[in-house]
PDB file of N, CA and C in Angstrom:
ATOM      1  N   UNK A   1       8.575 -26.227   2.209  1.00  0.00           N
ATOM      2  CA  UNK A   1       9.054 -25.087   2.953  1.00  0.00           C
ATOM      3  C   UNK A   1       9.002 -23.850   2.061  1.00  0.00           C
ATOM      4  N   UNK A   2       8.261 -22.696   2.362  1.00  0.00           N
ATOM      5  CA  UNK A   2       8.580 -21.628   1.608  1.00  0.00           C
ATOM      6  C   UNK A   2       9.384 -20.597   2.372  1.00  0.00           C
ATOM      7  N   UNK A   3       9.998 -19.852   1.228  1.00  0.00           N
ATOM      8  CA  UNK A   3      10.861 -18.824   1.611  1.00  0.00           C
ATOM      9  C   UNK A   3      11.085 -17.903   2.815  1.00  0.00           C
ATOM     10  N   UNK A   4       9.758 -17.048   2.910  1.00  0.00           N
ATOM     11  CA  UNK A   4       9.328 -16.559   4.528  1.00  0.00           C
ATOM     12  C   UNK A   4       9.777 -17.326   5.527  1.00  0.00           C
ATOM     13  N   UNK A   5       9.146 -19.050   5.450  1.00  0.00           N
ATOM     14  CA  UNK A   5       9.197 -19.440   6.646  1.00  0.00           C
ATOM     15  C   UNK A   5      10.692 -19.997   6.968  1.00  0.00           C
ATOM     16  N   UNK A   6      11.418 -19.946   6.113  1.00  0.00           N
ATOM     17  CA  UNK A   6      12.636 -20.556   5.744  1.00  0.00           C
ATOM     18  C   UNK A   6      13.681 -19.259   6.418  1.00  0.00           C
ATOM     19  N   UNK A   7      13.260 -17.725   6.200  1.00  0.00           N
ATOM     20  CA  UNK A   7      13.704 -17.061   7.053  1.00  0.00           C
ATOM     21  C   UNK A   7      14.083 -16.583   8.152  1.00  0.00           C
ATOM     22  N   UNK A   8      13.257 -17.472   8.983  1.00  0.00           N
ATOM     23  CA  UNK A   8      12.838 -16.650  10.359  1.00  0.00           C
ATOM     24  C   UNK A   8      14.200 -17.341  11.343  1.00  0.00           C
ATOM     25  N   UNK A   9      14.640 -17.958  10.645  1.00  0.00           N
ATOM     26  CA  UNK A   9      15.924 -18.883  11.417  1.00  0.00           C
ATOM     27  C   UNK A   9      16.998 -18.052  10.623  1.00  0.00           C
ATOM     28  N   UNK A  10      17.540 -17.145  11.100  1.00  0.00           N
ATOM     29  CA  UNK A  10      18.757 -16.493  10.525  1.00  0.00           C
ATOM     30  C   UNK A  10      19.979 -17.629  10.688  1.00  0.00           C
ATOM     31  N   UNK A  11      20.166 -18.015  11.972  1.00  0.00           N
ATOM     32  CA  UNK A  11      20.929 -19.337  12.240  1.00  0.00           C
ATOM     33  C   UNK A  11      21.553 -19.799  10.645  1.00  0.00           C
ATOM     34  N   UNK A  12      20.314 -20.793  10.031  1.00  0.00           N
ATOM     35  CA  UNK A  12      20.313 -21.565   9.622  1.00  0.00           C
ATOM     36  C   UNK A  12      20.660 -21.134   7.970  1.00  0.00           C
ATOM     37  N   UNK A  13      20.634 -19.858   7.324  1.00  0.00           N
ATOM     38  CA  UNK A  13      20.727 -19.128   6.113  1.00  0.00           C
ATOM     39  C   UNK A  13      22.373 -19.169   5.391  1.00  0.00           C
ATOM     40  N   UNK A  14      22.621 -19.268   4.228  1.00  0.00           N
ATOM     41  CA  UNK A  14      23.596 -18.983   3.672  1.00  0.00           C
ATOM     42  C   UNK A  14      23.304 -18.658   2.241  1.00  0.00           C
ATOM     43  N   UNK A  15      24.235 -17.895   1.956  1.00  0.00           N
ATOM     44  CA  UNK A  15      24.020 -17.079   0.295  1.00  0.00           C
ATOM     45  C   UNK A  15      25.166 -16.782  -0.073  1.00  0.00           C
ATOM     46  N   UNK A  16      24.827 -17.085  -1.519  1.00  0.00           N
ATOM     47  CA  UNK A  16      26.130 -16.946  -2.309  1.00  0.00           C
ATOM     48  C   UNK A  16      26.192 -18.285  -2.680  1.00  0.00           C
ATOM     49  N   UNK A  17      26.747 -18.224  -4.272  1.00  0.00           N
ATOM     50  CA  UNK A  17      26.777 -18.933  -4.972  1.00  0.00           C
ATOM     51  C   UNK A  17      27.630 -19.959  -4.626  1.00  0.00           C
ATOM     52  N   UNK A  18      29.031 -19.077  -4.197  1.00  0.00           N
ATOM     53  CA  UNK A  18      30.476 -20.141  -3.994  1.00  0.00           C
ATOM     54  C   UNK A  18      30.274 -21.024  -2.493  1.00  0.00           C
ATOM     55  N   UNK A  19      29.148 -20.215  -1.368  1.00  0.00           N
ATOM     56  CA  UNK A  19      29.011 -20.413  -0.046  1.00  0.00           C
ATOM     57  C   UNK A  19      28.194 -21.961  -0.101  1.00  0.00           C
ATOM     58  N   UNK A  20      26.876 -21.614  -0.888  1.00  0.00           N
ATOM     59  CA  UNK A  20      26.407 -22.778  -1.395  1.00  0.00           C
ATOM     60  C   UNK A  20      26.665 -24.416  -1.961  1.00  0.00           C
ATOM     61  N   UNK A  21      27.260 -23.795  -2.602  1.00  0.00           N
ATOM     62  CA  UNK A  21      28.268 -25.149  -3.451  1.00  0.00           C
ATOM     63  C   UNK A  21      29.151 -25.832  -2.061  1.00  0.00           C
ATOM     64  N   UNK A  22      29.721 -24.480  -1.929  1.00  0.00           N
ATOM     65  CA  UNK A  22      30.827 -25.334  -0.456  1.00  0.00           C
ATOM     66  C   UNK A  22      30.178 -26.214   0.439  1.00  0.00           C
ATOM     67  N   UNK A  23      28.949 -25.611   1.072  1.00  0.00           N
ATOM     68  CA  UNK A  23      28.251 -26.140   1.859  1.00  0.00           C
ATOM     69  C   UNK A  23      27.214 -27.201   1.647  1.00  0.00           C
ATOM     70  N   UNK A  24      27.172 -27.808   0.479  1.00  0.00           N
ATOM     71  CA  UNK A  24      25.575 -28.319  -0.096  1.00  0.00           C
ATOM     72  C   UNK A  24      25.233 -29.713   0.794  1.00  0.00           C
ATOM     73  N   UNK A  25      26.606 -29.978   1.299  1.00  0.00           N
ATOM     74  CA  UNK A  25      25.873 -31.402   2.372  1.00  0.00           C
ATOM     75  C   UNK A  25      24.950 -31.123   3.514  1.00  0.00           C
ATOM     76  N   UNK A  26      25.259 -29.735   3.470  1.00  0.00           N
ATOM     77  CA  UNK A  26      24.657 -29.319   5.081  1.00  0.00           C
ATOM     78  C   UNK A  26      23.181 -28.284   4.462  1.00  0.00           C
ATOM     79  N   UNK A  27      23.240 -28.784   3.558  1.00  0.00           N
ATOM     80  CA  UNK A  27      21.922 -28.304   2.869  1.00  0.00           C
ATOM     81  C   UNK A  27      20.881 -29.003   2.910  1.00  0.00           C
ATOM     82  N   UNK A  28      19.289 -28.210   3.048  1.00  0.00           N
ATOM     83  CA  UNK A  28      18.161 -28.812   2.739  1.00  0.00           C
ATOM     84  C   UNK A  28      17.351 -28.634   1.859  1.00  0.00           C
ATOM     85  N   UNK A  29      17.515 -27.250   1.386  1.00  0.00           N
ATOM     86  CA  UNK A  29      16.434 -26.423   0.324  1.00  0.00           C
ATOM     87  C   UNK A  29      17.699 -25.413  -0.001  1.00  0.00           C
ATOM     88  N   UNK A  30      17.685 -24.995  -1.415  1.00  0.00           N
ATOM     89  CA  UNK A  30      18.399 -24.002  -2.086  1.00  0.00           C
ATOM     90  C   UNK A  30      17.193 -23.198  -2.430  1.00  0.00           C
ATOM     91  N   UNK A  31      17.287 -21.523  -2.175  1.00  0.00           N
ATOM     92  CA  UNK A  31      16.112 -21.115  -3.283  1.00  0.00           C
ATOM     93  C   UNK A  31      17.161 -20.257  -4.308  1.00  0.00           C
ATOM     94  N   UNK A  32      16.676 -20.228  -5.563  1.00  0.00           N
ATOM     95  CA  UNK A  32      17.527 -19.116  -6.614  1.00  0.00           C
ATOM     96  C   UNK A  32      16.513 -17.981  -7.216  1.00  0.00           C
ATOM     97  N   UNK A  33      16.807 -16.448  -7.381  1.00  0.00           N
ATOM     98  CA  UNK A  33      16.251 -15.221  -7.213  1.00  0.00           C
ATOM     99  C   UNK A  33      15.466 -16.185  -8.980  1.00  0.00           C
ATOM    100  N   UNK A  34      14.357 -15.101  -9.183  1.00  0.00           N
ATOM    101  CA  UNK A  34      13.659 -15.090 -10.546  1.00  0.00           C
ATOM    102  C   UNK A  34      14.307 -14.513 -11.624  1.00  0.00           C
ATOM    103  N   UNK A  35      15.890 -13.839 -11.697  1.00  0.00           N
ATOM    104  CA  UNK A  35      16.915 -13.724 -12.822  1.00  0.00           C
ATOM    105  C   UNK A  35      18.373 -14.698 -12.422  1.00  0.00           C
ATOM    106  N   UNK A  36      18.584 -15.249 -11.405  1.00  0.00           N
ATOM    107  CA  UNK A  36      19.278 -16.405 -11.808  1.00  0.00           C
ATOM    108  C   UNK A  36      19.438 -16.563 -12.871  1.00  0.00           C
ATOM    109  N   UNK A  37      21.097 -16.492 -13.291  1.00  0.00           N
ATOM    110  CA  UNK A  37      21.286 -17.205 -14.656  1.00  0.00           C
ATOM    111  C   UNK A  37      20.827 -18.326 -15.050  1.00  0.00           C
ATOM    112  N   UNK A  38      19.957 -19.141 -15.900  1.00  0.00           N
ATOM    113  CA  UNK A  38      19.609 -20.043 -16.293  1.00  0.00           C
ATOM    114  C   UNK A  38      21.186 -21.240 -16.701  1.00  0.00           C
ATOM    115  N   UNK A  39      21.974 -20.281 -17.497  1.00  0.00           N
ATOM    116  CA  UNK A  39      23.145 -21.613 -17.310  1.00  0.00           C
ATOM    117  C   UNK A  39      24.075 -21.863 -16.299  1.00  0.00           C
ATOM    118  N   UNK A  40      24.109 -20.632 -15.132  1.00  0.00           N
ATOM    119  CA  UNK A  40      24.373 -21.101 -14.060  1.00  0.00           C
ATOM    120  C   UNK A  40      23.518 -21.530 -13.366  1.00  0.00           C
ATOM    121  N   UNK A  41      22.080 -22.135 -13.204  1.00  0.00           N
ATOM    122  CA  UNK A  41      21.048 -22.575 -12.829  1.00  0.00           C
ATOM    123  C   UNK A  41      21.607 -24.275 -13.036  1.00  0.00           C
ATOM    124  N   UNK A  42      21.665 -24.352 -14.344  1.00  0.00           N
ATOM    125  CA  UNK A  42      22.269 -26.023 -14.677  1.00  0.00           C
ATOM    126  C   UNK A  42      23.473 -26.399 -13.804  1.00  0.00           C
ATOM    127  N   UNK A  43      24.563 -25.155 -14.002  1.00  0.00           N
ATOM    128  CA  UNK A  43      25.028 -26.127 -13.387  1.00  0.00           C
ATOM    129  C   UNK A  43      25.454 -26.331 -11.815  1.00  0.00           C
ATOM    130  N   UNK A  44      24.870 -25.481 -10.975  1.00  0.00           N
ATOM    131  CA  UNK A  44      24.589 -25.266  -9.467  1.00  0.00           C
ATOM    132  C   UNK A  44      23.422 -26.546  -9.429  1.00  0.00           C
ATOM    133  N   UNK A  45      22.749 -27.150 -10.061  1.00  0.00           N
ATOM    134  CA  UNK A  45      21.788 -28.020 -10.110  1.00  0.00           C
ATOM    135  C   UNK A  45      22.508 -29.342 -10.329  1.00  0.00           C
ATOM    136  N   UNK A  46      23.953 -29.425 -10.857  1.00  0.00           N
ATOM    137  CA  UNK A  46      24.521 -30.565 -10.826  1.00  0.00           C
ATOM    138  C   UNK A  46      25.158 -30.867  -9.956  1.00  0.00           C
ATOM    139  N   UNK A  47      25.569 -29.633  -9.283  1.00  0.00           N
ATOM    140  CA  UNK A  47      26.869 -29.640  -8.440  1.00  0.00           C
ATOM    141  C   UNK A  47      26.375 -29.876  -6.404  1.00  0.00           C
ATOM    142  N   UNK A  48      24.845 -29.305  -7.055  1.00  0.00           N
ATOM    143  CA  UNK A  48      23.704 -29.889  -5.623  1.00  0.00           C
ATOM    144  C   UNK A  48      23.514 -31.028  -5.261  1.00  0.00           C
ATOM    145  N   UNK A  49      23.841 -31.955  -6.512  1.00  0.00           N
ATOM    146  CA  UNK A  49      22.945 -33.162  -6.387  1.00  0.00           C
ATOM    147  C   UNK A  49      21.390 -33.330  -6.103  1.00  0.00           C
ATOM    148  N   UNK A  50      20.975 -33.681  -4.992  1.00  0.00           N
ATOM    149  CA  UNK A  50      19.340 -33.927  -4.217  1.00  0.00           C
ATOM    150  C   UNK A  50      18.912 -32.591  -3.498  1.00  0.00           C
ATOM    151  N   UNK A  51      19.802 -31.848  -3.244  1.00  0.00           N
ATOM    152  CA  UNK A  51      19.117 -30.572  -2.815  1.00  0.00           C
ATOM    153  C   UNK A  51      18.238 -30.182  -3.379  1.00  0.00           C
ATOM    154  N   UNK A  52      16.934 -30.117  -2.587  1.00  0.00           N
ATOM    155  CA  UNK A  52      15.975 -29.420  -3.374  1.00  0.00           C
ATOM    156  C   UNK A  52      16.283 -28.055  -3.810  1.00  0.00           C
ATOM    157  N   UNK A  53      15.810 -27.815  -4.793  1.00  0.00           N
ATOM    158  CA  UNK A  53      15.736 -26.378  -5.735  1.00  0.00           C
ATOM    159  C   UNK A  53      14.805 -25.564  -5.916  1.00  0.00           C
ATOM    160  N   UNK A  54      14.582 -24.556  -5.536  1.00  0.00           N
ATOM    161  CA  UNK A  54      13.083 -24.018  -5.634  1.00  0.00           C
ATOM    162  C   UNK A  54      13.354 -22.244  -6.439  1.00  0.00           C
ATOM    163  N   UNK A  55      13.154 -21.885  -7.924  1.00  0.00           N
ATOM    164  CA  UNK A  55      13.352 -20.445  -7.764  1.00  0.00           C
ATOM    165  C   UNK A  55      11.649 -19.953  -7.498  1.00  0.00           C
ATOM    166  N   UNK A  56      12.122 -18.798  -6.916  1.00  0.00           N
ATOM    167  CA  UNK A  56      11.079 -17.738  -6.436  1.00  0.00           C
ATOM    168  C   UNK A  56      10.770 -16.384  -7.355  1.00  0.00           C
ATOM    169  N   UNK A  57       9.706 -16.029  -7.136  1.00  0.00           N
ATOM    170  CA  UNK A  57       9.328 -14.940  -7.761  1.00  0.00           C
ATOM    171  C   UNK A  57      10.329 -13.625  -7.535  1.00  0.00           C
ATOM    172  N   UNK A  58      10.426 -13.287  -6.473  1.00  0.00           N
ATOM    173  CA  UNK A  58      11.423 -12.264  -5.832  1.00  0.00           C
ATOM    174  C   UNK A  58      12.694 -12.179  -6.864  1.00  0.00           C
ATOM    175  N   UNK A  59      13.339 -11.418  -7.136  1.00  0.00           N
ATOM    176  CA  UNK A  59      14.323 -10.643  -8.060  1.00  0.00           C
ATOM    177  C   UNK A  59      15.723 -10.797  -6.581  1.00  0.00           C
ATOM    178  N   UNK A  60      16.894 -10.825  -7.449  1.00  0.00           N
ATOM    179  CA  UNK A  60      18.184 -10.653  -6.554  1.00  0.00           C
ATOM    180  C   UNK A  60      18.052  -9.214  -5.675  1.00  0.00           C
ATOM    181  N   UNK A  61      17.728  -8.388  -6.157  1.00  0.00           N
ATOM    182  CA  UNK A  61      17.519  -6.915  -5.050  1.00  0.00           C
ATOM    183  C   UNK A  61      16.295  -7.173  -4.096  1.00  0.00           C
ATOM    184  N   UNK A  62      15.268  -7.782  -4.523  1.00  0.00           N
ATOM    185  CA  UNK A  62      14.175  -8.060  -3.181  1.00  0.00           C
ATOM    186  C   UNK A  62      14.863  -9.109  -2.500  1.00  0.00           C
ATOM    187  N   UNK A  63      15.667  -9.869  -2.806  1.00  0.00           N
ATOM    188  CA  UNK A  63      15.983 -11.318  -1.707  1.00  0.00           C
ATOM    189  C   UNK A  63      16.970 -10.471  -0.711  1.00  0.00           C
ATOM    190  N   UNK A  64      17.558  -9.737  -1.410  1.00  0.00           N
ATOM    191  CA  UNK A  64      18.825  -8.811  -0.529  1.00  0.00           C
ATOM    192  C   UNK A  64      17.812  -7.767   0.317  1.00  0.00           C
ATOM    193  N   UNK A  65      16.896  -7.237   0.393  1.00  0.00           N
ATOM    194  CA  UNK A  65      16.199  -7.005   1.061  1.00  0.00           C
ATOM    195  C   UNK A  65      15.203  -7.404   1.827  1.00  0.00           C
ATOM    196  N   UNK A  66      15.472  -8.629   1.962  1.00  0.00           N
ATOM    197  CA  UNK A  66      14.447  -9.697   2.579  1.00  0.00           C
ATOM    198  C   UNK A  66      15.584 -10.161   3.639  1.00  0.00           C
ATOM    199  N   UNK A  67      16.601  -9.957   3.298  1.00  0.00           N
ATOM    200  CA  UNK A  67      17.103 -10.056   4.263  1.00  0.00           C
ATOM    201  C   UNK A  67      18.358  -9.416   4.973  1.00  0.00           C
ATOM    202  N   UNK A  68      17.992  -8.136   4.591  1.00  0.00           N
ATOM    203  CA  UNK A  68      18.359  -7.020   5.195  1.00  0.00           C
ATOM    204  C   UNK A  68      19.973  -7.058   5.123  1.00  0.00           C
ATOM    205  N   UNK A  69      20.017  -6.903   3.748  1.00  0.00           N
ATOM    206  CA  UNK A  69      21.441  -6.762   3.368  1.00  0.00           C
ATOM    207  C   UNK A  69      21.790  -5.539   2.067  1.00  0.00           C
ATOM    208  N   UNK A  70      22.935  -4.448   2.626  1.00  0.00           N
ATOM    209  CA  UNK A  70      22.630  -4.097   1.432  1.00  0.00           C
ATOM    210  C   UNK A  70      23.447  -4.070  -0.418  1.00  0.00           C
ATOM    211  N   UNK A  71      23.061  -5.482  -0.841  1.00  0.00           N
ATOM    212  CA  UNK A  71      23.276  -6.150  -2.059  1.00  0.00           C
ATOM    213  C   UNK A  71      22.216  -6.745  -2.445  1.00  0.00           C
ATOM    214  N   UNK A  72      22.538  -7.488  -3.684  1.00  0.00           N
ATOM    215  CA  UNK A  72      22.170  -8.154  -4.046  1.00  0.00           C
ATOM    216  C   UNK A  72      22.057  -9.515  -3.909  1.00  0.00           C
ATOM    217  N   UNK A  73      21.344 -10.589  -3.471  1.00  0.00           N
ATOM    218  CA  UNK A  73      21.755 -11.947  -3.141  1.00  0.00           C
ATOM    219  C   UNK A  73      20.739 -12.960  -4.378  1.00  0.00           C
ATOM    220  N   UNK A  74      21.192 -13.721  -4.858  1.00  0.00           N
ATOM    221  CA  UNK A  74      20.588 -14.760  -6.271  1.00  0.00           C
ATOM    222  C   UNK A  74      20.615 -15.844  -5.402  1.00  0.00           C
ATOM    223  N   UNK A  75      21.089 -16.451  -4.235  1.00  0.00           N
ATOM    224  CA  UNK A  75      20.939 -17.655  -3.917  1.00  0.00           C
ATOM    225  C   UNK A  75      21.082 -17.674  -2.747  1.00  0.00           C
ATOM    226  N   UNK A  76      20.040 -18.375  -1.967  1.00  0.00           N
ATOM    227  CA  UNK A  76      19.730 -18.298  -0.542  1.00  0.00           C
ATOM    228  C   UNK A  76      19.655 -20.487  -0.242  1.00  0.00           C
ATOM    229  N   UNK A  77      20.408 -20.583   0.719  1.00  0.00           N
ATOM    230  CA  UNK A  77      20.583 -22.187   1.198  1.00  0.00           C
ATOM    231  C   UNK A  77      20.303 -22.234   2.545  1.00  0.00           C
ATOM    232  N   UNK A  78      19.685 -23.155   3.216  1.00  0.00           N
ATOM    233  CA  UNK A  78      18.726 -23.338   4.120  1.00  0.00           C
ATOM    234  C   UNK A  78      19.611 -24.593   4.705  1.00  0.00           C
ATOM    235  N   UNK A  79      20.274 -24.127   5.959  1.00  0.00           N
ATOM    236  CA  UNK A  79      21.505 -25.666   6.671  1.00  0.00           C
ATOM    237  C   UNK A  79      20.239 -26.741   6.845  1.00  0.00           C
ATOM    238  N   UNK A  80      20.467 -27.698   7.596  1.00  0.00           N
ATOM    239  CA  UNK A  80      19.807 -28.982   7.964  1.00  0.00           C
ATOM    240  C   UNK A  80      19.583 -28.628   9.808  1.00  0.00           C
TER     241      UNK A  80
END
């Protein structure tokens, strides 16, 4: 699944770090921005379990504009 197509279902989107974690059963794909902290990378990667993980090229200010918000967003989760 890539990112684009992972969009088009607003439905199905959640972001934020703490939103993520809360939600990760009802998860299918996590993506994390291309400055994601690397040691918060580890440990959002433990706390996922099997969720797939995918970071993207896109920066926290393009993901927040990808989806038409105006912030910054580092982590985008995709429900089931």
């Amino acid at each position: 699944m890539k990112l684009t197509d992972a969009l088009k279902n607003k439905d199905k989107i959640l972001y934020g770090t703490a939103k993520i974690i809360k939600n990760s059963k009802l998860l299918v794909k996590v993506f994390l921005s291309s400055n994601y902290p690397a040691d918060m990378k580890e440990s959002i990667t433990k706390k996922l379990g099997k969720v797939e993980i995918e970071q993207v090229k896109q920066n926290s200010e393009e993901l927040g504009t990808l989806l038409r918000k105006p912030f910054l967003i580092s982590v985008i989760g995709i429900k089931k």
